[in-house]
C-alpha atoms as a PDB file:
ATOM      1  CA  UNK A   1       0.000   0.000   0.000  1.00  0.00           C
ATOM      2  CA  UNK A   2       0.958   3.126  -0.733  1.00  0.00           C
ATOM      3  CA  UNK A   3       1.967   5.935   2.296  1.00  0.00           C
ATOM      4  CA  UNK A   4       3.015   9.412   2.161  1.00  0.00           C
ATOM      5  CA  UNK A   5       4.701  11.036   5.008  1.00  0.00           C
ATOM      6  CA  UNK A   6       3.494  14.261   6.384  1.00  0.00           C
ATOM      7  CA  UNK A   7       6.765  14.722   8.931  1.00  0.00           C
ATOM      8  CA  UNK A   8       4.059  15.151  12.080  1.00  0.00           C
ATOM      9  CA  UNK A   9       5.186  12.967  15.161  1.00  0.00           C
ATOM     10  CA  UNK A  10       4.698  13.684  19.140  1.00  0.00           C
ATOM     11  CA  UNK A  11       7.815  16.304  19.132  1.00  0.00           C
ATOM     12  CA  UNK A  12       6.578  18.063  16.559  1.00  0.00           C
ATOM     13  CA  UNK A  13       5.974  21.900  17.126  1.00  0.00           C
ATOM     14  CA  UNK A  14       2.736  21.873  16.588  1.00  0.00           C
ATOM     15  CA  UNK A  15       2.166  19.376  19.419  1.00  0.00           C
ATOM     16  CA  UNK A  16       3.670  22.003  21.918  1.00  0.00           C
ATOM     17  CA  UNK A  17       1.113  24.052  20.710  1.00  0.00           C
ATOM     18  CA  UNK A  18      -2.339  24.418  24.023  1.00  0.00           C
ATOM     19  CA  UNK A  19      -4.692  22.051  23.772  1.00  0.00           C
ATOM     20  CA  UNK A  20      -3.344  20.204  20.734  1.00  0.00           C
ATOM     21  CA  UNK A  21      -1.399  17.901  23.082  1.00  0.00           C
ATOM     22  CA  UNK A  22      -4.183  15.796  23.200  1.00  0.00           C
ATOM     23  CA  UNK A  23      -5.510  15.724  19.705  1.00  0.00           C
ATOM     24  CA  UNK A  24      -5.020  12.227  18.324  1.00  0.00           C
ATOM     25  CA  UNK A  25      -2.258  13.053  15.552  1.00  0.00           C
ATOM     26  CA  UNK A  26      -0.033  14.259  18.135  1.00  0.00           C
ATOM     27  CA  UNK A  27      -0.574  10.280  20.261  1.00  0.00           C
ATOM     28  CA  UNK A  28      -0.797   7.966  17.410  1.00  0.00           C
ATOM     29  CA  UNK A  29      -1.830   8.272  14.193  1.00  0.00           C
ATOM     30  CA  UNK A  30      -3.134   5.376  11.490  1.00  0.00           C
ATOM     31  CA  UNK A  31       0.538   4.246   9.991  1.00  0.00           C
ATOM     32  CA  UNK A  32       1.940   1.903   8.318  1.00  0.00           C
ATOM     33  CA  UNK A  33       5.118  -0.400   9.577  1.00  0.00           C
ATOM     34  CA  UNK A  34       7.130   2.354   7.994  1.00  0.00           C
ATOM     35  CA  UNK A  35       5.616   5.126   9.954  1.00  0.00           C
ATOM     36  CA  UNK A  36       3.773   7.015   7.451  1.00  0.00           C
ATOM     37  CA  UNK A  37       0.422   7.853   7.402  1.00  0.00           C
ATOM     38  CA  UNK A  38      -1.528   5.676   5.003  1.00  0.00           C
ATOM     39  CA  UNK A  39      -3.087   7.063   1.602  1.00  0.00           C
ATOM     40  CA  UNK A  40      -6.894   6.483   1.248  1.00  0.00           C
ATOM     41  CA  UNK A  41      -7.764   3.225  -1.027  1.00  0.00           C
ATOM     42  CA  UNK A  42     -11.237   4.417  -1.868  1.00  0.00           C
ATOM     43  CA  UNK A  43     -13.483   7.939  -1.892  1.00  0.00           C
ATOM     44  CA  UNK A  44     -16.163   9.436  -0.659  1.00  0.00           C
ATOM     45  CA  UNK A  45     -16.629  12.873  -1.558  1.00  0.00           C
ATOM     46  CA  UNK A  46     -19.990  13.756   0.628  1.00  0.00           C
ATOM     47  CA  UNK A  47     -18.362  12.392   4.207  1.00  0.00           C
ATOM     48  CA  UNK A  48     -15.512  15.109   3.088  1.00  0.00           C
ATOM     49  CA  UNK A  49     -17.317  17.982   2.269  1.00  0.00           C
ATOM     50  CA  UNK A  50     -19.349  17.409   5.192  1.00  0.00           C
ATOM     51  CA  UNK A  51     -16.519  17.746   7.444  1.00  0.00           C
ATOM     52  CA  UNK A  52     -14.959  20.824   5.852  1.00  0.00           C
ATOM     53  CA  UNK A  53     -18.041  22.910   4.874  1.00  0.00           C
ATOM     54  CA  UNK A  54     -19.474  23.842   8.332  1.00  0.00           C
ATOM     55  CA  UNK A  55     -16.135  24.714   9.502  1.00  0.00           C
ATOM     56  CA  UNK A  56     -14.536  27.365   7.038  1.00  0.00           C
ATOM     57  CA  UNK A  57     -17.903  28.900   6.270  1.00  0.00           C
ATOM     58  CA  UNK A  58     -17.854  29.245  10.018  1.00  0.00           C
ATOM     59  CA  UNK A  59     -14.046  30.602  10.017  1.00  0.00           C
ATOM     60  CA  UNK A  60     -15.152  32.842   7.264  1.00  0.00           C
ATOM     61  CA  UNK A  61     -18.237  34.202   8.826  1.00  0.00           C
ATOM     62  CA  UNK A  62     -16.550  34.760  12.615  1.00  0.00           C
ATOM     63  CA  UNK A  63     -14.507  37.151  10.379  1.00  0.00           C
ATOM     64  CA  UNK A  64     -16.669  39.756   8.719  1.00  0.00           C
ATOM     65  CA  UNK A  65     -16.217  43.421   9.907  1.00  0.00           C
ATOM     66  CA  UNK A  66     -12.117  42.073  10.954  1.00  0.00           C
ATOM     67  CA  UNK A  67     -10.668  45.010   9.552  1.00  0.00           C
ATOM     68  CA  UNK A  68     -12.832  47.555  12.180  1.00  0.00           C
ATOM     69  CA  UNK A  69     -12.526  45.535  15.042  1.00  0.00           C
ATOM     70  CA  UNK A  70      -8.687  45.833  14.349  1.00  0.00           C
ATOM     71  CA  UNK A  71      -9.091  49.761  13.539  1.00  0.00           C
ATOM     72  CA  UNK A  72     -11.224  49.852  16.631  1.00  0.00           C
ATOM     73  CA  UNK A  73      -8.186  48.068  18.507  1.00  0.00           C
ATOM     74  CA  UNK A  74      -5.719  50.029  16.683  1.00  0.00           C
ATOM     75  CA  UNK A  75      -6.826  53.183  18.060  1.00  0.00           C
ATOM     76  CA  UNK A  76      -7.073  51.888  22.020  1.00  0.00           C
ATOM     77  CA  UNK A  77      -3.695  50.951  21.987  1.00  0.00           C
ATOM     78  CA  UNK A  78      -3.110  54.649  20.879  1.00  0.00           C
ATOM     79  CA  UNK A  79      -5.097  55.722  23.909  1.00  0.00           C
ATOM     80  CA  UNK A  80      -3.309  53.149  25.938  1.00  0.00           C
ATOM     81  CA  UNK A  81       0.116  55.051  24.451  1.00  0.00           C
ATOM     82  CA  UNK A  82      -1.645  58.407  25.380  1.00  0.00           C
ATOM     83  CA  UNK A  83      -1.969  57.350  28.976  1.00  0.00           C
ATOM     84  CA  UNK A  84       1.289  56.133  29.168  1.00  0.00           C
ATOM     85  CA  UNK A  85       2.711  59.303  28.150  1.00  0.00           C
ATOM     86  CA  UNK A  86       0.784  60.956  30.961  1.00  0.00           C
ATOM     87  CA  UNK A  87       2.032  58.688  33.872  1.00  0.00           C
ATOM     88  CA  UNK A  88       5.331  59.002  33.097  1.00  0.00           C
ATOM     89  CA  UNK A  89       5.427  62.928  33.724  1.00  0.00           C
ATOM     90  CA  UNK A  90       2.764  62.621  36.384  1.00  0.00           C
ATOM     91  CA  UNK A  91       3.314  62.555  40.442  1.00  0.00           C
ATOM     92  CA  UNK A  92       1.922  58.749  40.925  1.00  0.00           C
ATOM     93  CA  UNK A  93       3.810  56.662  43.391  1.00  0.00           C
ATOM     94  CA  UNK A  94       4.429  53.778  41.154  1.00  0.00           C
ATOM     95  CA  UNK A  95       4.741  56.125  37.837  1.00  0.00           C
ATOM     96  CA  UNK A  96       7.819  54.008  36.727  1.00  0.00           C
ATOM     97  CA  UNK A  97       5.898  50.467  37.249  1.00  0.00           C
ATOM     98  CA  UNK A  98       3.004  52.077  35.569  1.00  0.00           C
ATOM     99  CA  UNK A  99       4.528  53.233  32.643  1.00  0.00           C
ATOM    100  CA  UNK A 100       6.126  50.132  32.549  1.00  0.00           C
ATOM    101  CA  UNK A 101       3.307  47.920  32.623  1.00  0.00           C
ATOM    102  CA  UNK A 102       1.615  49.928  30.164  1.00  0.00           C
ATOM    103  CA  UNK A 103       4.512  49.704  27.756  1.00  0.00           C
ATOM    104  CA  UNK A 104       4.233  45.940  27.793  1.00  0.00           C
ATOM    105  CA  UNK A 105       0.429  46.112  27.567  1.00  0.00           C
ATOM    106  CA  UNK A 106       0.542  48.275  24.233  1.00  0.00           C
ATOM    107  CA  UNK A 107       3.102  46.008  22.718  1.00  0.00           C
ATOM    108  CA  UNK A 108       0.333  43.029  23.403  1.00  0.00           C
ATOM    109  CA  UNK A 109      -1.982  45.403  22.248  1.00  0.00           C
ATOM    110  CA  UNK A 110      -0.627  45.821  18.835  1.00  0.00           C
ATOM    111  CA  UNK A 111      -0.128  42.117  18.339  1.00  0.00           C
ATOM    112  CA  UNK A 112      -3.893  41.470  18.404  1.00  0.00           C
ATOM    113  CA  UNK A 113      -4.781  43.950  16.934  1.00  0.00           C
ATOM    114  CA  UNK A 114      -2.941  42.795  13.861  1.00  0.00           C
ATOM    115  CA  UNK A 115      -4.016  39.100  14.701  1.00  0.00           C
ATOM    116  CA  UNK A 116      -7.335  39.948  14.319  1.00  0.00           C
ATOM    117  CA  UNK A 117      -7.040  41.078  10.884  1.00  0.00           C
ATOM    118  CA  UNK A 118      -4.331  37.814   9.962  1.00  0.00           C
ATOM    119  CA  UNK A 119      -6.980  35.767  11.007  1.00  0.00           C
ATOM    120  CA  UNK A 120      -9.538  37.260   8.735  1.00  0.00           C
ATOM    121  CA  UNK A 121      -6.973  37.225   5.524  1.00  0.00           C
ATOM    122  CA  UNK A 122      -6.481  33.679   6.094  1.00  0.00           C
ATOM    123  CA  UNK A 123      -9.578  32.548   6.736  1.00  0.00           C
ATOM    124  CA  UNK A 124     -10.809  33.529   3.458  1.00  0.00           C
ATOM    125  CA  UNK A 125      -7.151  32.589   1.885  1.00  0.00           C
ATOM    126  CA  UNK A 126      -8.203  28.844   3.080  1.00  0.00           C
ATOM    127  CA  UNK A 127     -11.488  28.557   1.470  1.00  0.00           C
ATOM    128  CA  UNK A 128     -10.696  30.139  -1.775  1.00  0.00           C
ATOM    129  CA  UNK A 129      -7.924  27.543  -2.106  1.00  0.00           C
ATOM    130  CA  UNK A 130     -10.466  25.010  -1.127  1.00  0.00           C
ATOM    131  CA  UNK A 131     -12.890  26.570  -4.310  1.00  0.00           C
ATOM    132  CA  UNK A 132      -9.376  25.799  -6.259  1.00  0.00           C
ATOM    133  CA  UNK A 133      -8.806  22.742  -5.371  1.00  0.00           C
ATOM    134  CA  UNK A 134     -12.406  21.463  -5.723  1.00  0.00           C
ATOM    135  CA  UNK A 135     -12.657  22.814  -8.864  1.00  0.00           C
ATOM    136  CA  UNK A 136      -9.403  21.265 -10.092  1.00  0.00           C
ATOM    137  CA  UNK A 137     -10.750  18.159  -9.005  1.00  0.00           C
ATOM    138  CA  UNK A 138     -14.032  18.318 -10.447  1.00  0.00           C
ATOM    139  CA  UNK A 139     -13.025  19.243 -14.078  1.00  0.00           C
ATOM    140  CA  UNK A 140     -10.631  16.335 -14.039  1.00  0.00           C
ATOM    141  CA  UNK A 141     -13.679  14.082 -12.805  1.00  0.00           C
ATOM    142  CA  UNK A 142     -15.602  14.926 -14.892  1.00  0.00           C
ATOM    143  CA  UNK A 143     -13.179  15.167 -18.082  1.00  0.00           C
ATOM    144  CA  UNK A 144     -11.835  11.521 -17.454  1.00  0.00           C
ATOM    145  CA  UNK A 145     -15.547  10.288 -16.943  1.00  0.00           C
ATOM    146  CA  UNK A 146     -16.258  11.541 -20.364  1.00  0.00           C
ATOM    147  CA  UNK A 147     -13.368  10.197 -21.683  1.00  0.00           C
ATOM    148  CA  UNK A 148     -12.039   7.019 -20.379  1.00  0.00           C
ATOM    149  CA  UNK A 149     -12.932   3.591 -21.081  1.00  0.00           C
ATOM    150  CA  UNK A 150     -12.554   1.509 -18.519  1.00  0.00           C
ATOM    151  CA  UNK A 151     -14.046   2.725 -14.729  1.00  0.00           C
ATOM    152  CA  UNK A 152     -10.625   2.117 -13.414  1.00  0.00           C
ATOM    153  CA  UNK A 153      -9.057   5.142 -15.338  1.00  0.00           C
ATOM    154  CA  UNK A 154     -12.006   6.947 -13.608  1.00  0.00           C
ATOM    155  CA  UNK A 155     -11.773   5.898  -9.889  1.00  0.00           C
ATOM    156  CA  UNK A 156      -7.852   6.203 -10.536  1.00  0.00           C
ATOM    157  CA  UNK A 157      -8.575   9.398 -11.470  1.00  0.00           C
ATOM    158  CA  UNK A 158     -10.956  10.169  -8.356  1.00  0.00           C
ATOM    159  CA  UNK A 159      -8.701   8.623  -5.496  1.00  0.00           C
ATOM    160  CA  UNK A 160      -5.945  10.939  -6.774  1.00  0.00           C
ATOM    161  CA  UNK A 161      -7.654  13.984  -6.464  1.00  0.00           C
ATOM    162  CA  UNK A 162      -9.550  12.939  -3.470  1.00  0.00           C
ATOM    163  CA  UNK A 163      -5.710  12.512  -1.773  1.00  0.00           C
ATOM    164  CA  UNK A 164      -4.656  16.068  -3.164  1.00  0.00           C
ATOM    165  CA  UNK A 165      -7.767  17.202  -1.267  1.00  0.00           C
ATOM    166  CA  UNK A 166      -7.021  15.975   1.866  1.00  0.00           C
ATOM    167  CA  UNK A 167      -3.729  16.705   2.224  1.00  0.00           C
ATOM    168  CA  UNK A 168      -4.371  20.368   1.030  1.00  0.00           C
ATOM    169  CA  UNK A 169      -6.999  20.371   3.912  1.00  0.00           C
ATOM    170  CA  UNK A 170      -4.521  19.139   6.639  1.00  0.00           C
ATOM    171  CA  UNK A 171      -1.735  21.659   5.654  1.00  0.00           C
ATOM    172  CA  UNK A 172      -4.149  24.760   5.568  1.00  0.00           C
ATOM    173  CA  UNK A 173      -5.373  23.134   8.712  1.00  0.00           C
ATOM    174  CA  UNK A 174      -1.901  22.616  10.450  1.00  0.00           C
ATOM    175  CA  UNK A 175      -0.922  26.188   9.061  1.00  0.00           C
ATOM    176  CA  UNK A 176      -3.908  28.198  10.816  1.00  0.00           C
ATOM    177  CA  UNK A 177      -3.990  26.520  14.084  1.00  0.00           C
ATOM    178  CA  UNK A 178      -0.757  28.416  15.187  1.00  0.00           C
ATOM    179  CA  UNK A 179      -2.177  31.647  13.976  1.00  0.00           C
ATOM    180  CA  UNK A 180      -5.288  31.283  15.893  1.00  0.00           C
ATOM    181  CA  UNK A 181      -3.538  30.475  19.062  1.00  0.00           C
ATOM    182  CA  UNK A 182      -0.841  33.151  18.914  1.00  0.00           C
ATOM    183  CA  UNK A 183      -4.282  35.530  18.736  1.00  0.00           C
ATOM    184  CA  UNK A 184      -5.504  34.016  21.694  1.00  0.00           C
ATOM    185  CA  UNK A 185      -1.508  33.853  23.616  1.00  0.00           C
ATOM    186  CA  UNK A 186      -1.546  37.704  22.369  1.00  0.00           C
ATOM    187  CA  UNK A 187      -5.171  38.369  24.179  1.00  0.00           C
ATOM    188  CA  UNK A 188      -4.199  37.191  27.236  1.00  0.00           C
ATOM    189  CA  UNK A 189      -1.317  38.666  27.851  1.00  0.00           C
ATOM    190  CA  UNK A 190      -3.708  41.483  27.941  1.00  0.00           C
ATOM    191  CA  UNK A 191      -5.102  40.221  30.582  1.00  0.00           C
ATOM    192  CA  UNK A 192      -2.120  39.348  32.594  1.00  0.00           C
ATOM    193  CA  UNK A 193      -0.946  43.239  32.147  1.00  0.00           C
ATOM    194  CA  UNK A 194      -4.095  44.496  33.399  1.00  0.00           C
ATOM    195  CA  UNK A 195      -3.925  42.620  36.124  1.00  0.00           C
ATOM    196  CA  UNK A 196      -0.553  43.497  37.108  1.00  0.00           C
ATOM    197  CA  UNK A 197      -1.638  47.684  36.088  1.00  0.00           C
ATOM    198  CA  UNK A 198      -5.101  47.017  38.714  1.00  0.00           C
ATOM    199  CA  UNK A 199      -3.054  45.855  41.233  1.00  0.00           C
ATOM    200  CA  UNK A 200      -0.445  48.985  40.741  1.00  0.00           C
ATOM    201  CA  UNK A 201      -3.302  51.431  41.027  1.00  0.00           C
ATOM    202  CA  UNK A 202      -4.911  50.117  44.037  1.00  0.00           C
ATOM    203  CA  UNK A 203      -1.424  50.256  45.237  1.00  0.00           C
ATOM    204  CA  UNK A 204      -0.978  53.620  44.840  1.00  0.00           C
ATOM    205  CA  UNK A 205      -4.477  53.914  46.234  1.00  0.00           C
ATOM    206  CA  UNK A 206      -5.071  57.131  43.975  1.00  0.00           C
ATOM    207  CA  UNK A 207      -8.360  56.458  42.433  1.00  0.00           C
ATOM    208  CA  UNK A 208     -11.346  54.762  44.526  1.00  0.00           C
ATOM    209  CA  UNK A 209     -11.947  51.099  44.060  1.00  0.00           C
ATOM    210  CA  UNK A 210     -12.386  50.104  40.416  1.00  0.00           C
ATOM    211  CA  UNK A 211     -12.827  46.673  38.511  1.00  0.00           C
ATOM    212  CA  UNK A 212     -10.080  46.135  36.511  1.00  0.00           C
ATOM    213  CA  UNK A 213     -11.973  46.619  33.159  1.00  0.00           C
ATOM    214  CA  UNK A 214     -12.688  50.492  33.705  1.00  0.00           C
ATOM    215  CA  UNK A 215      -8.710  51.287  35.349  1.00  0.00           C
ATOM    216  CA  UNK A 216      -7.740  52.527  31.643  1.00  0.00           C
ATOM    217  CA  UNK A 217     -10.505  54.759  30.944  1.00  0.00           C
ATOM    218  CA  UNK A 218     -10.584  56.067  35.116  1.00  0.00           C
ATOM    219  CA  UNK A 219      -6.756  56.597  34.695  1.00  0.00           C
ATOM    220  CA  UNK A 220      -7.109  58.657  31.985  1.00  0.00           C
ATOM    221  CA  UNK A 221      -9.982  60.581  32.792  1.00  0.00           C
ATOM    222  CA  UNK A 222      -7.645  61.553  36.384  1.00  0.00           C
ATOM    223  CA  UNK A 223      -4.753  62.407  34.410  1.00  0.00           C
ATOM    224  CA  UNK A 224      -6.215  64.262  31.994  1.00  0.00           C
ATOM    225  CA  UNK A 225      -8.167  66.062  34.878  1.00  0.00           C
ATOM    226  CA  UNK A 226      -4.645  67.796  35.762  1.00  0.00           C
ATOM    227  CA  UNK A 227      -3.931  68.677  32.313  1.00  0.00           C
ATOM    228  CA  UNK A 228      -6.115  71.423  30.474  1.00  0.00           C
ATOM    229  CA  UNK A 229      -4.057  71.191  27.572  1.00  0.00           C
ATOM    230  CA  UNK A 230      -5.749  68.202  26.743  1.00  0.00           C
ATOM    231  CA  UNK A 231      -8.338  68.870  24.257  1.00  0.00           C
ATOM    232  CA  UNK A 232     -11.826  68.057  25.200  1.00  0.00           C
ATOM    233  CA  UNK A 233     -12.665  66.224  22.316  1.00  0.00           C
ATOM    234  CA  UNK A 234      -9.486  63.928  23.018  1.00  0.00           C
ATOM    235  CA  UNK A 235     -10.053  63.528  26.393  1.00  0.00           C
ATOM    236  CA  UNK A 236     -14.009  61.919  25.262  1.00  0.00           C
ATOM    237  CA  UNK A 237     -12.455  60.132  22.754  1.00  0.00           C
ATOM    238  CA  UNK A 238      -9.821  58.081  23.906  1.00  0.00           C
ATOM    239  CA  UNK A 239     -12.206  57.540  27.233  1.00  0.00           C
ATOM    240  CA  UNK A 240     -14.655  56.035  24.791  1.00  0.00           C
ATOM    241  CA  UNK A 241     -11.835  53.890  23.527  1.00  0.00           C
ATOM    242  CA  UNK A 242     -10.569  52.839  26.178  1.00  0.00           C
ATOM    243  CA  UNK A 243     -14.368  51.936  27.978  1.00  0.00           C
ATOM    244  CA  UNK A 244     -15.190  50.031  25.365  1.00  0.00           C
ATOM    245  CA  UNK A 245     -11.990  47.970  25.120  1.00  0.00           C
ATOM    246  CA  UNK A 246     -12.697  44.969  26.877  1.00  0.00           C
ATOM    247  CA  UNK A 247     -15.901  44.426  24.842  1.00  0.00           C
ATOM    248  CA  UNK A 248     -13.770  44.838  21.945  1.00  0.00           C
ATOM    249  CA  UNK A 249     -10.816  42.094  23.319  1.00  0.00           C
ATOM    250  CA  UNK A 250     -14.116  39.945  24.164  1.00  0.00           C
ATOM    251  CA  UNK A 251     -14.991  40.125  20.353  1.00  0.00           C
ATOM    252  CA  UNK A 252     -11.859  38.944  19.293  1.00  0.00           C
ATOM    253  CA  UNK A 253     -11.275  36.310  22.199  1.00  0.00           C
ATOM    254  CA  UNK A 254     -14.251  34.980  20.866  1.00  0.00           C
ATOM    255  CA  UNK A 255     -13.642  34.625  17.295  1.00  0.00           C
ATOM    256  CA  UNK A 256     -10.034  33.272  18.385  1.00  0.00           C
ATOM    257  CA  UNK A 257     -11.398  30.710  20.741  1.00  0.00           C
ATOM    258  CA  UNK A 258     -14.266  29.543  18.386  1.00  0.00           C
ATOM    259  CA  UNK A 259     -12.169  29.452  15.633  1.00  0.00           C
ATOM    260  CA  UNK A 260      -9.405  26.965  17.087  1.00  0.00           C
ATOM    261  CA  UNK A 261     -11.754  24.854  18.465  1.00  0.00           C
ATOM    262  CA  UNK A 262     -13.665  24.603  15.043  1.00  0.00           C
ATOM    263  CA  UNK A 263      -9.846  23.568  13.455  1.00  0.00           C
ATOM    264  CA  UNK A 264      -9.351  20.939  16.094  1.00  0.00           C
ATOM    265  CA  UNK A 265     -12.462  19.267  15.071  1.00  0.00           C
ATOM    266  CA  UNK A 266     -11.992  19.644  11.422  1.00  0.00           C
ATOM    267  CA  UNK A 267      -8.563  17.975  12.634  1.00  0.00           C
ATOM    268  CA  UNK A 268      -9.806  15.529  13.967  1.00  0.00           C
ATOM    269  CA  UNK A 269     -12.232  14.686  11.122  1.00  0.00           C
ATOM    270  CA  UNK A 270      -9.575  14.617   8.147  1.00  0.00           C
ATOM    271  CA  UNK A 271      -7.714  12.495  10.360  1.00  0.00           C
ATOM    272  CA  UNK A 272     -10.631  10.049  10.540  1.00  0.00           C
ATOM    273  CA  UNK A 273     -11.684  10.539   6.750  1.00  0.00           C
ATOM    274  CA  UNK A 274      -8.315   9.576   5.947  1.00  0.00           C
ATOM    275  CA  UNK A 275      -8.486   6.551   8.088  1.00  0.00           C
ATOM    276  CA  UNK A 276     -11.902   5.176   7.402  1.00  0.00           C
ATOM    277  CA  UNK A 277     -11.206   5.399   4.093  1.00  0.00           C
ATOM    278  CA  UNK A 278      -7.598   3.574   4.193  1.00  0.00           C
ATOM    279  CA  UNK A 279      -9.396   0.562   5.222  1.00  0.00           C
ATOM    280  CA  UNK A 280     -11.173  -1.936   2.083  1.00  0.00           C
ATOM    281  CA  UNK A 281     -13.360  -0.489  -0.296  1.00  0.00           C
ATOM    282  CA  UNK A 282     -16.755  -1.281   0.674  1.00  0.00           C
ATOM    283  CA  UNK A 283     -18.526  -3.707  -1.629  1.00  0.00           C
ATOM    284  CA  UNK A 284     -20.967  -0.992  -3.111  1.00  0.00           C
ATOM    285  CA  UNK A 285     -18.601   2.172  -4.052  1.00  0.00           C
ATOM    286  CA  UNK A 286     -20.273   5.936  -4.209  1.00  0.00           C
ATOM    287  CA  UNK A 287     -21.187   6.483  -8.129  1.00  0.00           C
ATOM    288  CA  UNK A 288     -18.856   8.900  -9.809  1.00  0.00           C
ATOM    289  CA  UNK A 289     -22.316  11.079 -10.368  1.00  0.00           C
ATOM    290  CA  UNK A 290     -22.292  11.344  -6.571  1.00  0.00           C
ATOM    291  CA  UNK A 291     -19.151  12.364  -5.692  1.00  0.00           C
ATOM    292  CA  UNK A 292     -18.834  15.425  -8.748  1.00  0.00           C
ATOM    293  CA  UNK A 293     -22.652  16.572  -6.965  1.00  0.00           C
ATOM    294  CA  UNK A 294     -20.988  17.221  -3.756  1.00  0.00           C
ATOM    295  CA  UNK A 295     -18.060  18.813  -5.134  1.00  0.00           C
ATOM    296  CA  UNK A 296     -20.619  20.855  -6.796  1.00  0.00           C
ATOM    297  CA  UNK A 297     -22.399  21.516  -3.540  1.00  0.00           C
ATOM    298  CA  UNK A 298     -19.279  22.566  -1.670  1.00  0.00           C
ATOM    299  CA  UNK A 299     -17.924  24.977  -4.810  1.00  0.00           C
ATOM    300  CA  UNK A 300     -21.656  26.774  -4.652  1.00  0.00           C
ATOM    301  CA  UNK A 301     -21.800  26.866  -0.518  1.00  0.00           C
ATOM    302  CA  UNK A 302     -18.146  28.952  -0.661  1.00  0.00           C
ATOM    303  CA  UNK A 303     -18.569  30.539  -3.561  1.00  0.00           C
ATOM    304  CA  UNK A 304     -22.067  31.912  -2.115  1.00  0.00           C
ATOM    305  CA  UNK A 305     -20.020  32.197   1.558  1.00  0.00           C
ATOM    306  CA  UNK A 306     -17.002  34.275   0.016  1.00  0.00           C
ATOM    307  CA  UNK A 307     -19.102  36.984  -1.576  1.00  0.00           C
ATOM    308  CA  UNK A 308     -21.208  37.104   1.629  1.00  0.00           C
ATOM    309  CA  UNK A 309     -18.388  37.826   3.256  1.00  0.00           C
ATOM    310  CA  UNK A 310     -17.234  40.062   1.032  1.00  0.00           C
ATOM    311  CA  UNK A 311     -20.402  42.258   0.621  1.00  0.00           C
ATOM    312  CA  UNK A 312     -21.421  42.309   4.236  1.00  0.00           C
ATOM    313  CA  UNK A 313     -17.707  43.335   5.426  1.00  0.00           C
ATOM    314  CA  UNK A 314     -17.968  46.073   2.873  1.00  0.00           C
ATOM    315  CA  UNK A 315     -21.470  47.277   4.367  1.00  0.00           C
ATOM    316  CA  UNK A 316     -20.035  47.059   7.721  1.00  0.00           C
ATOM    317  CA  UNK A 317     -17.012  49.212   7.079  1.00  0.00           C
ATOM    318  CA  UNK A 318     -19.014  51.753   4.967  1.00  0.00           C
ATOM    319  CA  UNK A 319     -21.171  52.002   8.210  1.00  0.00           C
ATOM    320  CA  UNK A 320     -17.800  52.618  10.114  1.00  0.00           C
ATOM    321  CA  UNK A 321     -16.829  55.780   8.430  1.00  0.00           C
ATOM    322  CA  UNK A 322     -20.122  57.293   8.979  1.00  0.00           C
ATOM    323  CA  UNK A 323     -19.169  57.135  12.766  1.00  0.00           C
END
């Protein structure tokens, strides 16, 4: 039988990686005595698409308005860089542990802010390669259908591109995991530098009691209190910002969070695809008919998915200039 290696074992990086320790390619995965992972013998189109469909659309719908969440984000970690400036020419106590602390949180700051918008671009990378590659494989279905002779050519034909598909899916699989999770390693940093600023303000016990959501905002509207060169219209501004920025980190966690677990699963199901179908061919195989129909399925769900997502995350940011 046939194998082709994919270079994944328990050491590999991707095993390191949260809550992919446990995932079953990273304990044992269906091999052959040489210790590659065994080609499929036989196809079935309609378990595949199955797997894949719910999962990208979903990756691609999380997505829409990405780039004004990250604008949104983009300007608190100005604000955040506002207040920082501030505290370090204030009186506070702790100034230089402030400042400090601050520092660290805009550097986390910018990171998810940009992951939120890498996410996007490669969530809609991954299912217009998967429109490629299903198309691909459906002309050369259906050409060699047409053509051939003997069903053999045919189902040679099919079990070749059925392979291309699934390794495509695993690489674009094993290629956004990491991005997901570096959003979500970026988001709660956040969290750990709040923390550590909330703790530094109660310290120097200069502002009443506050949850450690509204210390940005209530630090800079008590800075800017003792600064009247501060514009008005700044000082409204960046408190907005900065009020509404754990909403906006909740967005994102979100679409982070529900994304990688989505990818684990789709994981998981290639994995078992690929296995199922490395086992006999079953004594009645899906019709050729069958398996170009759910190609054609998939290629109108995405096609239909990626100008949703196009149209409704160019109504969103029209709506975001008229702010």
């Amino acid at each position: 039988m046939q194998a082709i290696s994919i270079g994944l074992t328990s050491s590999s990086p991707i095993c390191a990686i949260p809550f992919l320790s446990d995932i079953s390619l990273c304990r044992r995965t269906s091999m052959t005595g040489s210790g590659h992972i065994m080609d499929p013998v036989w196809v079935d189109y309609p378990t595949l698409i199955h797997v894949q469909d719910t999962v990208l659309e979903g990756l691609l719908d999380d997505s829409t308005g990405a780039l004004v969440l990250s604008l949104t984000l983009k300007r608190a970690e100005m604000a955040i860089q506002d207040v920082a400036i501030l505290v370090r020419s204030s009186d506070l106590i702790n100034r230089e542990q402030i400042a400090q602390c601050l520092k660290l949180l805009v550097q986390s700051a910018k990171r998810s802010s940009h992951g939120v918008l890498k996410i996007s671009f490669e969530a809609e990378a991954a299912i217009k390669g998967a429109i490629a590659m299903h198309e691909y494989a459906f002309d050369s279905i259906r050409h060699s259908h047409a053509i051939a002779y003997r069903r053999s050519t045919v189902d040679g034909v099919v079990l070749k591109q059925f392979t291309y598909t699934l390794d495509y899916l695993f690489r674009q699989v094993n290629r956004l995991i990491p991005t997901y999770q570096s959003q979500i390693s970026a988001l709660m940093e956040i969290e750990t530098h709040l923390d550590t600023l909330h703790g530094l303000i109660n310290q120097d016990g200069i502002l009443y009691p506050i949850a450690k959501e509204d210390v940005l905002a209530e630090l800079w509207s008590m800075l800017t209190c003792e600064r009247p060169t501060v514009s008005s219209e700044k000082i409204q501004k960046n408190f907005a910002l900065l009020d509404e920025y754990g909403s906006n980190r909740h967005s994102a966690l979100v679409t982070a969070g529900s994304g990688l677990a989505a990818l684990q699963g789709l994981m998981h199901g290639i994995q078992d695809v690929r296995k199922h179908m490395s086992h006999p061919l079953p004594a009645s195989p899906i019709p050729v008919e069958v398996q170009l129909g759910s190609i054609q399925d998939a290629l109108r769900r995405f096609t239909t998915a990626v100008v949703k997502f196009q149209r409704d995350n160019d109504r969103v940011s029209s709506a975001a200039k008229d702010m």
